[in-house]
C-alpha atoms as a PDB file:
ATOM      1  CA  UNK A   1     110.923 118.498 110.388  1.00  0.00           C
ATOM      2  CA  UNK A   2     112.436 118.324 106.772  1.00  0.00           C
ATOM      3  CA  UNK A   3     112.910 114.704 105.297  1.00  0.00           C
ATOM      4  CA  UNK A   4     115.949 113.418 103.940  1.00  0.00           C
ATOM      5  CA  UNK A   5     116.380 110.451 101.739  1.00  0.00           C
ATOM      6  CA  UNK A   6     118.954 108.714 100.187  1.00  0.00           C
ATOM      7  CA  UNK A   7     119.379 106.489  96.404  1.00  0.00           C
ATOM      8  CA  UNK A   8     121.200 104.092  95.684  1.00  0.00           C
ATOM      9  CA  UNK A   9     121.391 102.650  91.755  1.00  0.00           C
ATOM     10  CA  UNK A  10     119.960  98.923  91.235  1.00  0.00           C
ATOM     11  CA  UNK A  11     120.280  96.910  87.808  1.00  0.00           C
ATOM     12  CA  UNK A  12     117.725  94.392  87.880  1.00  0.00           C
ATOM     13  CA  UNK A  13     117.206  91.603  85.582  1.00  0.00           C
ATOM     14  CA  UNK A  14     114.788  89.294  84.283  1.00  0.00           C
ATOM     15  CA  UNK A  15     113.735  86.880  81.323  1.00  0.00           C
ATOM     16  CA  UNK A  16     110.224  87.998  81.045  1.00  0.00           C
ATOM     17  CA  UNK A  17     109.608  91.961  81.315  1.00  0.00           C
ATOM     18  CA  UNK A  18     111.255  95.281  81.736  1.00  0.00           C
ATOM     19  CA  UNK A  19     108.028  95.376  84.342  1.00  0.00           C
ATOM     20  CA  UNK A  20     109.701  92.285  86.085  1.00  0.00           C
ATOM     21  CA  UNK A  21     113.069  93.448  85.872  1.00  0.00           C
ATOM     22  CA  UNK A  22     112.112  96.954  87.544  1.00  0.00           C
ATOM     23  CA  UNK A  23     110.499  94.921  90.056  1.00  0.00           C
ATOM     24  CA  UNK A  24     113.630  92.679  90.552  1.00  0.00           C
ATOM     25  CA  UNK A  25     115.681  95.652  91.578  1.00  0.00           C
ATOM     26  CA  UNK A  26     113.695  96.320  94.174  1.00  0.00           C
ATOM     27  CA  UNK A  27     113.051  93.233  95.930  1.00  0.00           C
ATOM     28  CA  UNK A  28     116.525  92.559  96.035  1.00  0.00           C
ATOM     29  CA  UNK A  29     117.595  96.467  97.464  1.00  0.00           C
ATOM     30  CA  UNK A  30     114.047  95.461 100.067  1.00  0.00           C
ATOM     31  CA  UNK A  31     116.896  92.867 101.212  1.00  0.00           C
ATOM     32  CA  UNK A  32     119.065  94.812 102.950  1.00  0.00           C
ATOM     33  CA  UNK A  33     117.442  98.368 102.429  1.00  0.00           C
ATOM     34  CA  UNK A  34     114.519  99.750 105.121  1.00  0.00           C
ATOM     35  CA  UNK A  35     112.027 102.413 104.517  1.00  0.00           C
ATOM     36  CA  UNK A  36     111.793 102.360 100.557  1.00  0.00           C
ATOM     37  CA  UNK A  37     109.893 105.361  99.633  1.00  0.00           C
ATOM     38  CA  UNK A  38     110.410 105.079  95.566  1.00  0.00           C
ATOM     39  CA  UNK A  39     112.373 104.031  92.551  1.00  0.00           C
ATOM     40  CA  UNK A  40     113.007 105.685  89.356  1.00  0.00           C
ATOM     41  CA  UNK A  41     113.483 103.663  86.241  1.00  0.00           C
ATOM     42  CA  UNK A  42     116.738 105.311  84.635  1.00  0.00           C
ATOM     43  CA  UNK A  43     116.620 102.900  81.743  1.00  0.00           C
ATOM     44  CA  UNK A  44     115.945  99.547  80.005  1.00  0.00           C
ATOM     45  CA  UNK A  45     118.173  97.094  77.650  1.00  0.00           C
ATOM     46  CA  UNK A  46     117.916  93.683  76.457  1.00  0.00           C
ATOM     47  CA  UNK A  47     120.762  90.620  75.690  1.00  0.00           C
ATOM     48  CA  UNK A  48     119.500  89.082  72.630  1.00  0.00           C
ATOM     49  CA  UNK A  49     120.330  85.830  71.277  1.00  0.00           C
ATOM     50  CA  UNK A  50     118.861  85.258  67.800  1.00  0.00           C
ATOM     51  CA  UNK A  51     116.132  87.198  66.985  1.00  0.00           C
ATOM     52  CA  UNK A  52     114.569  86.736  71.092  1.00  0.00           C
ATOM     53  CA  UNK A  53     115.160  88.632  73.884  1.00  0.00           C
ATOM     54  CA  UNK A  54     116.361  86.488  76.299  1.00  0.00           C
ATOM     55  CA  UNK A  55     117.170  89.079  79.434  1.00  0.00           C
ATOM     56  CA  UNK A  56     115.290  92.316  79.803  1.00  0.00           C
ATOM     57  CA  UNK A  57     117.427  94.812  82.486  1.00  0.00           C
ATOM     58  CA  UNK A  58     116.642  98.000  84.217  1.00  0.00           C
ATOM     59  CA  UNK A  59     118.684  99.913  85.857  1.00  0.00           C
ATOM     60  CA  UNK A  60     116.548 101.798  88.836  1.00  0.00           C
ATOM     61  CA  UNK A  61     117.454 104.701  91.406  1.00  0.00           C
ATOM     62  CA  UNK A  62     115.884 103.327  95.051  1.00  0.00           C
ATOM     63  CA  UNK A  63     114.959 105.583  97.206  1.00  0.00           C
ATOM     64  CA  UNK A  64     115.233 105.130 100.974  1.00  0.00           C
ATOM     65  CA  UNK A  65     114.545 107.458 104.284  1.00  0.00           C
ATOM     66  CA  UNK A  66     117.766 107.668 106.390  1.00  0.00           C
ATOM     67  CA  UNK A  67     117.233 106.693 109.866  1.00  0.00           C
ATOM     68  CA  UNK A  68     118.559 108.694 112.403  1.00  0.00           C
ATOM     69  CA  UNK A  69     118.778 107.852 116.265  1.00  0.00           C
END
């Protein structure tokens, strides 16, 4: 039987990594999301203030199996 899956688009942030950030996104779609089978880092940017980064963000594709009954 063929798989299906379905994404959904996460920004995540966090003030100490892009690594973090990536990881933010996910824990939070882990929430309310079952059967997460990937994610896909799309891209990274930072706020600065000054000359310091002071929020690293990633916006990540989650991928999910649909449940069927």
């Amino acid at each position: 039987m063929a798989q299906v899956a379905k994404v959904v688009t996460i920004i995540g942030s966090s003030p100490e990594s892009f690594a973090k950030a990536a990881e933010a996104a996910v824990q939070e779609a882990a929430k309310t999301l079952r059967g997460i089978t990937g994610a896909d880092v799309l891209s990274m940017s930072a706020e600065v203030e000054g000359d310091r980064i002071t929020q690293y963000r990633t916006t990540v594709n989650i991928a999910f199996a649909i449940e069927r009954s």
